[in-house]
Protein backbone atom coordinates (compact mmCIF):
# COMPACT_ATOMS: atom_id res chain seq x y z
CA UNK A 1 73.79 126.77 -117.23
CA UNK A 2 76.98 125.39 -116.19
CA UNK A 3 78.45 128.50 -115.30
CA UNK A 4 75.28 129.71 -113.49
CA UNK A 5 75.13 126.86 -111.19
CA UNK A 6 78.67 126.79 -109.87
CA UNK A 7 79.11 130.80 -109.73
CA UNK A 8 79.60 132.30 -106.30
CA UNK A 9 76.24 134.24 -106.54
CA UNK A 10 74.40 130.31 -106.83
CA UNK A 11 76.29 129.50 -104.19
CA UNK A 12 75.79 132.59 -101.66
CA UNK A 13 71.82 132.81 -101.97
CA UNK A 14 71.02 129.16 -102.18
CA UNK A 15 72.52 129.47 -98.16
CA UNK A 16 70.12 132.66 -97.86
CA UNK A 17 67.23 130.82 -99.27
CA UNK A 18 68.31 127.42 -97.39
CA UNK A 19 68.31 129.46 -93.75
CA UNK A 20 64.48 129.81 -93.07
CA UNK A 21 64.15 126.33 -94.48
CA UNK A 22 66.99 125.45 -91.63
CA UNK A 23 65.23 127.01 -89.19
CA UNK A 24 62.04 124.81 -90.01
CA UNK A 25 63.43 121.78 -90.05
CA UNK A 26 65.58 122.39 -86.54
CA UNK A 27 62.01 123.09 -85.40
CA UNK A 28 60.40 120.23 -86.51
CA UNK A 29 63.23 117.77 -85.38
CA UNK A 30 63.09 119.25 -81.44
CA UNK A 31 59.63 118.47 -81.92
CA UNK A 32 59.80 114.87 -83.52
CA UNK A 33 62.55 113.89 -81.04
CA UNK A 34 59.65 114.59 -78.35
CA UNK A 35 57.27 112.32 -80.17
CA UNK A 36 55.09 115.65 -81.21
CA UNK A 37 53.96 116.10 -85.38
CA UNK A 38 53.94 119.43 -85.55
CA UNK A 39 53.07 120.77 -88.83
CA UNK A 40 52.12 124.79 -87.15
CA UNK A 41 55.54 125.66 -87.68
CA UNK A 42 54.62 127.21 -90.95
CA UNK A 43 51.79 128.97 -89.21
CA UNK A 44 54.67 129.88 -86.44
CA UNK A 45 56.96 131.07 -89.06
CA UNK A 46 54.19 133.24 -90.51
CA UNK A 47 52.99 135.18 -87.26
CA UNK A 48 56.76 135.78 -86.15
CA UNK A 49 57.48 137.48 -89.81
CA UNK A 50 54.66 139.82 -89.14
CA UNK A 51 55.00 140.37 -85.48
CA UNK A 52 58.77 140.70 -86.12
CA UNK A 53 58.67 143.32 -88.57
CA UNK A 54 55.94 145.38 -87.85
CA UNK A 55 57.69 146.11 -84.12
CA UNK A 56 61.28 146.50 -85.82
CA UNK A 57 59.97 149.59 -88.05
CA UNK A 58 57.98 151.42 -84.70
CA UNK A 59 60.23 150.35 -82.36
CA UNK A 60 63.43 151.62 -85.13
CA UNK A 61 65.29 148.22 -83.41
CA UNK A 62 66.12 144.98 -85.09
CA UNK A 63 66.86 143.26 -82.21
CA UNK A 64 63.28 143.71 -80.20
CA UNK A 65 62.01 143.09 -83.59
CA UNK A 66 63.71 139.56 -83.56
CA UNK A 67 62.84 139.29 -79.79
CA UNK A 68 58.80 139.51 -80.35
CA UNK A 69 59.58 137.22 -83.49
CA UNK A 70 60.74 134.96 -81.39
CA UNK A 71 58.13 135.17 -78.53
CA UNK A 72 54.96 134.59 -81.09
CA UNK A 73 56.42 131.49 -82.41
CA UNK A 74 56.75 130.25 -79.16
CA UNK A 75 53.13 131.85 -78.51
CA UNK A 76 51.73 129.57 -81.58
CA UNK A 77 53.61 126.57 -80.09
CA UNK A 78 52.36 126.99 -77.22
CA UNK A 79 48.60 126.70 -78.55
CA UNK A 80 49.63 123.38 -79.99
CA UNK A 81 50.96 122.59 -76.69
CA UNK A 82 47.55 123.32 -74.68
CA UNK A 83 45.48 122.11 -77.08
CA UNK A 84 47.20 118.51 -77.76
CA UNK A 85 48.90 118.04 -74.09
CA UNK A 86 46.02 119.49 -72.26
CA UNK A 87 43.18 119.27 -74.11
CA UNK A 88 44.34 115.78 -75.58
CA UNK A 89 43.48 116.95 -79.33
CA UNK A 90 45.37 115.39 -81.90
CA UNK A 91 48.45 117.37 -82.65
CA UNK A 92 48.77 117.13 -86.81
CA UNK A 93 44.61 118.16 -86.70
CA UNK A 94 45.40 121.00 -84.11
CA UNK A 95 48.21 121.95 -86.04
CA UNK A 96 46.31 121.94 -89.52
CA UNK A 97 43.79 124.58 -87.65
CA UNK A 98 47.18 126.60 -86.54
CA UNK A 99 48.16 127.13 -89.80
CA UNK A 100 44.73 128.15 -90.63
CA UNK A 101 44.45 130.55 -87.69
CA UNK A 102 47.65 132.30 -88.31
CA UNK A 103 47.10 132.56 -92.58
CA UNK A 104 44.56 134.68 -91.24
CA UNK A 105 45.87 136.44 -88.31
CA UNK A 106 48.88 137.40 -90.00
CA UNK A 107 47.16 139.60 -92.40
CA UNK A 108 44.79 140.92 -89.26
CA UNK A 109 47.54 141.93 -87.72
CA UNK A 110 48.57 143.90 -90.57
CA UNK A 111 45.14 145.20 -91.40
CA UNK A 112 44.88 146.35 -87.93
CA UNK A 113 48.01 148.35 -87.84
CA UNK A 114 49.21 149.28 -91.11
CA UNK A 115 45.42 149.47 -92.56
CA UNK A 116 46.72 147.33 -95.08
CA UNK A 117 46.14 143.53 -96.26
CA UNK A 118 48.76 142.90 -98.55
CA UNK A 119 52.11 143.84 -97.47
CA UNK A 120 54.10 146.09 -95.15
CA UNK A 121 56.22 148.00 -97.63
CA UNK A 122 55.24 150.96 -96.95
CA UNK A 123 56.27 150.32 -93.23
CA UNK A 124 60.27 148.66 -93.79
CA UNK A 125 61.52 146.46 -91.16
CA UNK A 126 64.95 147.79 -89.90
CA UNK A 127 67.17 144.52 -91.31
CA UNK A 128 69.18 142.07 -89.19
CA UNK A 129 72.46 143.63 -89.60
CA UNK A 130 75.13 141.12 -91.35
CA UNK A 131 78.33 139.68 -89.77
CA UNK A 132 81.28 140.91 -92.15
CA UNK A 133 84.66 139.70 -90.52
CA UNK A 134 87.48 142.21 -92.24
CA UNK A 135 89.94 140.58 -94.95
CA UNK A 136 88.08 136.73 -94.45
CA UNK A 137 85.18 138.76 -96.37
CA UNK A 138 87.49 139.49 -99.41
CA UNK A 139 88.60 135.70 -99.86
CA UNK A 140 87.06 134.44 -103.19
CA UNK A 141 84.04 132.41 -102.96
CA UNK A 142 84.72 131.41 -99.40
CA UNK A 143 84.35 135.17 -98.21
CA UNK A 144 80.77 135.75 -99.02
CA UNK A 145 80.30 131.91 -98.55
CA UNK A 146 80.63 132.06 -94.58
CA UNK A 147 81.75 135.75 -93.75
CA UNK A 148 79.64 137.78 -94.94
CA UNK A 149 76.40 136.74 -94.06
CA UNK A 150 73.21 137.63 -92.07
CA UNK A 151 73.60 137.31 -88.62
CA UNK A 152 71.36 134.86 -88.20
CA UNK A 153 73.82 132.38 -90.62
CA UNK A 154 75.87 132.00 -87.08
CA UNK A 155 72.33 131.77 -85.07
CA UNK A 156 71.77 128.81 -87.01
CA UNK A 157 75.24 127.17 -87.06
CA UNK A 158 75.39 127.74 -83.46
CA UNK A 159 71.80 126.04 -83.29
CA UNK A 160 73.32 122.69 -85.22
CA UNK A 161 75.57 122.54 -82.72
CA UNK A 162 73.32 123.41 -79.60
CA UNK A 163 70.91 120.83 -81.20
CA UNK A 164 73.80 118.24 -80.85
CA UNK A 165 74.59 118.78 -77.54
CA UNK A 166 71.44 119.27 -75.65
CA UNK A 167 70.19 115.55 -77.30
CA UNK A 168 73.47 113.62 -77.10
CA UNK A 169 75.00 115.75 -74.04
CA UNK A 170 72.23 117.07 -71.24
CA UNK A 171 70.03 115.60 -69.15
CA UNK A 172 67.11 117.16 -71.35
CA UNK A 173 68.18 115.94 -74.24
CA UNK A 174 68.08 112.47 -72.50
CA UNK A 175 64.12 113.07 -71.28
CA UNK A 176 63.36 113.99 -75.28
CA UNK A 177 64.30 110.98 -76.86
CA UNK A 178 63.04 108.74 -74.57
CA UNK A 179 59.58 110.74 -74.34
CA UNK A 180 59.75 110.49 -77.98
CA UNK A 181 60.93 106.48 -78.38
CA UNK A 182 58.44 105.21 -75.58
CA UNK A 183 56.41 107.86 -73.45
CA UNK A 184 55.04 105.10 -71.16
CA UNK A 185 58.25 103.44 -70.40
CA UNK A 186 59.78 107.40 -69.75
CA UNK A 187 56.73 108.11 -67.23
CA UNK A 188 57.39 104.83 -65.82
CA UNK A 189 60.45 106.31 -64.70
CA UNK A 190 59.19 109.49 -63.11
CA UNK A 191 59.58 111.22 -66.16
CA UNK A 192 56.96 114.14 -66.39
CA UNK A 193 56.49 113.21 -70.33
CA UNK A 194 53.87 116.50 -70.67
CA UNK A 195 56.29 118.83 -69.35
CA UNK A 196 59.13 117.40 -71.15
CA UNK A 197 56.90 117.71 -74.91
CA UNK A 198 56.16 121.42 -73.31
CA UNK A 199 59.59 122.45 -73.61
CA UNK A 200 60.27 120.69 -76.58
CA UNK A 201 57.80 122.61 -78.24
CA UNK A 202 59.24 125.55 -76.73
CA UNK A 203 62.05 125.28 -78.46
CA UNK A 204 60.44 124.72 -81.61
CA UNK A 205 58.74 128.09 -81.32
CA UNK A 206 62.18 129.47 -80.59
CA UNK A 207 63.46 128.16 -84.08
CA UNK A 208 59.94 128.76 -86.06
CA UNK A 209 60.29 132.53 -84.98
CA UNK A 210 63.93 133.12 -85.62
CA UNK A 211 62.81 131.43 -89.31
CA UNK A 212 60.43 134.25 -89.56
CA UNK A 213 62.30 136.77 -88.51
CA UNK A 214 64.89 136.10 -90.97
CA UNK A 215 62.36 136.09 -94.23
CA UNK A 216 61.23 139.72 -92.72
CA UNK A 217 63.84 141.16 -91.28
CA UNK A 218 66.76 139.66 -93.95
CA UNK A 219 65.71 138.40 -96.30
CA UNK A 220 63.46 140.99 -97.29
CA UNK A 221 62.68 144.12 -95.04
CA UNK A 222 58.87 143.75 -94.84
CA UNK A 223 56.18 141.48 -94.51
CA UNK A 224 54.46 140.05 -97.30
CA UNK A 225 50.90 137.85 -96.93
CA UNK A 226 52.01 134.37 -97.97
CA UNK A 227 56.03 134.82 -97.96
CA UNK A 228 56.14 131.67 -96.24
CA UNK A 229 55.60 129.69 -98.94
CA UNK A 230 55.34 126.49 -97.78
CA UNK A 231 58.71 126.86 -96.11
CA UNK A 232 57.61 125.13 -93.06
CA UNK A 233 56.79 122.06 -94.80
CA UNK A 234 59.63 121.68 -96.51
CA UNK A 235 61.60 122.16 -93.34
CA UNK A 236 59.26 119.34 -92.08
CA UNK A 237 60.46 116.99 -95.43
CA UNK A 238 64.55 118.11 -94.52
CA UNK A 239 64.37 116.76 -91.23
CA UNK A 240 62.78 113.77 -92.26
CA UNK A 241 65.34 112.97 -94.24
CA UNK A 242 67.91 113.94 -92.28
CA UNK A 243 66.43 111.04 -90.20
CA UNK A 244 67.20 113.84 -86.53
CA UNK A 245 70.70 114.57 -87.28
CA UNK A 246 70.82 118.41 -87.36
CA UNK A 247 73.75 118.12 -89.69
CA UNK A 248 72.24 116.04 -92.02
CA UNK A 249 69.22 118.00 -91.78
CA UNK A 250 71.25 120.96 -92.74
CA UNK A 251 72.76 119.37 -95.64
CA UNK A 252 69.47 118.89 -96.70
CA UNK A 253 67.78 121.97 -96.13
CA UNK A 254 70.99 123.67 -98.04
CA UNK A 255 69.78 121.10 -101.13
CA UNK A 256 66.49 122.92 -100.95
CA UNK A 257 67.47 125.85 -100.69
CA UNK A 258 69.14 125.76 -103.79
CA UNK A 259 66.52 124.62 -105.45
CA UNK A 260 64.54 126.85 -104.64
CA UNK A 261 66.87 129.46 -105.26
CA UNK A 262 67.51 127.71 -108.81
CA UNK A 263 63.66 127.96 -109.11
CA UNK A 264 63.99 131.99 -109.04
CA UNK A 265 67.31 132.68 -110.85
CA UNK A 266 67.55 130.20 -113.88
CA UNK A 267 64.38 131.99 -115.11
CA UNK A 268 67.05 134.67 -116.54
CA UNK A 269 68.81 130.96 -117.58
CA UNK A 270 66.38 128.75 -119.52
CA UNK A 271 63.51 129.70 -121.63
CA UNK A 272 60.90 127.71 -119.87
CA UNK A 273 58.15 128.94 -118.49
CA UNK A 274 58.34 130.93 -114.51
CA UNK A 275 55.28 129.26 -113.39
CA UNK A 276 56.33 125.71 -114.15
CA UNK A 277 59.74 126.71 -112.39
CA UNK A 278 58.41 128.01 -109.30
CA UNK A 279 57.10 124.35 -108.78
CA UNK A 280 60.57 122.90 -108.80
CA UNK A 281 60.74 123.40 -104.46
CA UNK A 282 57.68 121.60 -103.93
CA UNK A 283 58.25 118.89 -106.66
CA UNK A 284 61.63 118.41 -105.32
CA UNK A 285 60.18 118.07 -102.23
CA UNK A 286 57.85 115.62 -103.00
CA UNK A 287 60.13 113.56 -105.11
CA UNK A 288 62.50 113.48 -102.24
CA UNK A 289 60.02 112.15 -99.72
CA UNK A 290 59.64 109.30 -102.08
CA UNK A 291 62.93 108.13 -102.32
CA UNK A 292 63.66 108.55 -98.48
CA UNK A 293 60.31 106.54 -98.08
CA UNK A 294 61.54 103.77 -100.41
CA UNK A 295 64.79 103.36 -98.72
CA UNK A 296 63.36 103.45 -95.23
CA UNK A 297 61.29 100.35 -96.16
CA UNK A 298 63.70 98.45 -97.87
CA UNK A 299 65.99 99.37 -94.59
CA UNK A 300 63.06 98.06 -92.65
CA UNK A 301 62.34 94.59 -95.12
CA UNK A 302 65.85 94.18 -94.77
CA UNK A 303 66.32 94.30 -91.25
CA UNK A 304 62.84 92.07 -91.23
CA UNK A 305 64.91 89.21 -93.37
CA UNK A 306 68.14 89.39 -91.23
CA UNK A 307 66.01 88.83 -88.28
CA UNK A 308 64.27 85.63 -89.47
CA UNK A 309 67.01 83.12 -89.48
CA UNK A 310 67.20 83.76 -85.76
CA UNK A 311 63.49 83.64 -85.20
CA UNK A 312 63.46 80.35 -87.08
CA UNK A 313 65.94 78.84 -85.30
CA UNK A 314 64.44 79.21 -82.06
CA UNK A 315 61.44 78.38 -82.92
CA UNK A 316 63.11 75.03 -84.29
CA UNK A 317 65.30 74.75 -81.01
CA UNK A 318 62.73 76.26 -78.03
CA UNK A 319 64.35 76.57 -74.90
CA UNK A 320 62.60 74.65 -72.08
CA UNK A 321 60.51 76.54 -69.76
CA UNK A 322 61.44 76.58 -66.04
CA UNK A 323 58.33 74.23 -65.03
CA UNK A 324 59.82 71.36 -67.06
CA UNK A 325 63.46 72.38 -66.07
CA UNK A 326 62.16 71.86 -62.70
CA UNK A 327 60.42 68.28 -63.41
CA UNK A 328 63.59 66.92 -64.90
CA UNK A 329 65.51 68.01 -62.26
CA UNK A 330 63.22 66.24 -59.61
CA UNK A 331 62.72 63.04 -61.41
CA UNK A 332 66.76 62.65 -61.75
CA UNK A 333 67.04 63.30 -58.36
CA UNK A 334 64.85 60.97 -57.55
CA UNK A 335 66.40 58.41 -59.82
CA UNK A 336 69.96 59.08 -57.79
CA UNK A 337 68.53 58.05 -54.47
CA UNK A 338 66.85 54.88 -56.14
CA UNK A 339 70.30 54.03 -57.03
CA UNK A 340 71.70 54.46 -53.78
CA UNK A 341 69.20 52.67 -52.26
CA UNK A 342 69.76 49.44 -53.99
């Protein structure tokens, strides 16, 4: 077991089962920073595969494959957008009826061109080619680590660090997070707070379609109905505990990844049984909300108590207000002149 966990194959496809999950949780942190739930980027994710890999095989071209990938998850975030900006629905309903929509329309889609409900096998995706940089490939561990991957490894390292700059760096970035802290204080300042969660979401359906490109395209080369797998959501529960740092939120989507690689390959490991493996992602998942929820409130409590000595105090010591700052002023002015007088 040992062995199995610290061998370079572990290593390698825990990244490759970590990148769609990375690609989630990017998504849903644009979107949080905006002060948007959106749960649709599973639904995003889903429609993207299918769209992606259906035009890669007619069109014989990964890269319009990855290009209308892209463009129907920014489609499905764009019916959140209209239906919870415009329409003034709430956005975690309207995104529970996304997903719904697009378990569906995903396998239309297939039905309707392939004639088939199940998957697109028959029909191969032409695969996102990898990036293998000569000699760096044939270091030990390291090579297949970070140069020879998927091209989409760099698309979401480059991501990370767009991420950090357009927050921390840009005048969007700025409009995002304060939309997202306090949209009424944000319009208040001429911010247009609907255009600003637009884009937002935009960019979400940027990063929810390059995830489902990459389960099509890479990491297999055709669409399956479900291949999703809850992906989405667990790129929802790395972000949250990455708390919006997109490099903490990568450390923690690489955890689940390898879990849920783990999930897959110790089967050939331990002699328990596949199906009670196969819940190890979503357990882990679940098990990790719990703890980040626990320490988030004992943050909070804490905060609460280190705030109450100060409370106390001026409550015990109340400044006086200007009215009787005023009175006291008058009647010692008024006891000066007296003084003169006599």
């Amino acid at each position: 077991m040992i062995d199995f966990l610290f061998s370079e194959t572990f290593l390698i496809s825990s990244i490759t089962c970590a990148l769609p999950i990375l690609f989630a949780a990017f998504a849903a942190l644009i979107s949080n920073r905006a002060g948007i739930v959106n749960i649709n980027i599973e639904g995003s994710m889903s429609v993207a595969a299918v769209c992606g890999t259906l035009v890669s095989h007619f069109a014989q071209s990964w890269a319009l494959g990855l290009l209308v990938a892209v463009v129907a998850g920014v489609a499905m975030s764009m019916l959140l957008a209209g239906s919870s900006l415009v329409l003034k629905t709430n956005s975690f309903l309207s995104g529970i009826a996304l997903n719904t929509l697009a378990t569906g329309l995903s396998v239309y889609i297939l039905y309707s061109v392939l004639g088939v409900k199940g998957d697109s096998s028959a029909a191969a995706a032409v695969a996102i080619p990898k990036v293998s940089i000569p000699y760096l490939k044939d270091i030990p561990v390291l090579g297949g680590l970070l140069f020879d991957q998927s091209l989409l490894f760099w698309v979401a390292i480059l991501a990370a660090v767009g991420l950090t700059v357009l927050l921390k760096c840009t005048r969007l970035g700025t409009k995002i997070r304060a939309t997202g802290l306090n949209p009424e204080a944000a319009a208040s300042v001429g911010i247009n707070t609907r255009a600003v969660k637009a884009t937002a979401l935009a960019i979400c359906g940027v990063l929810a379609g390059l995830g489902g490109a990459f389960l099509s395209m890479s990491y297999l080369h055709y669409f399956s109905a479900g291949m999703v797998a809850g992906r989405g959501f667990i790129g929802i529960a790395a972000e949250a505990m990455g708390m919006g740092s997109p490099w903490l939120t990568m450390l923690f989507a690489y955890l689940f990844g390898a879990v849920d690689y783990f999930a897959v390959g110790a089967q050939t490991v331990l002699a328990f049984p596949y199906e009670l493996l196969n819940t190890l992602p979503y357990l882990m998942t679940i098990i990790a909300l719990v703890i980040y929820a626990v320490v988030k409130n004992a943050r909070e409590k804490r905060a609460k108590q280190n705030n109450k000595p100060h409370k106390e105090q001026q409550e015990a010591d109340p400044q006086p207000p200007e009215l009787l700052q005023t009175e006291l002023q008058e009647k010692k002015e008024t006891e000066n002149e007296k003084s003169v007088a006599s």
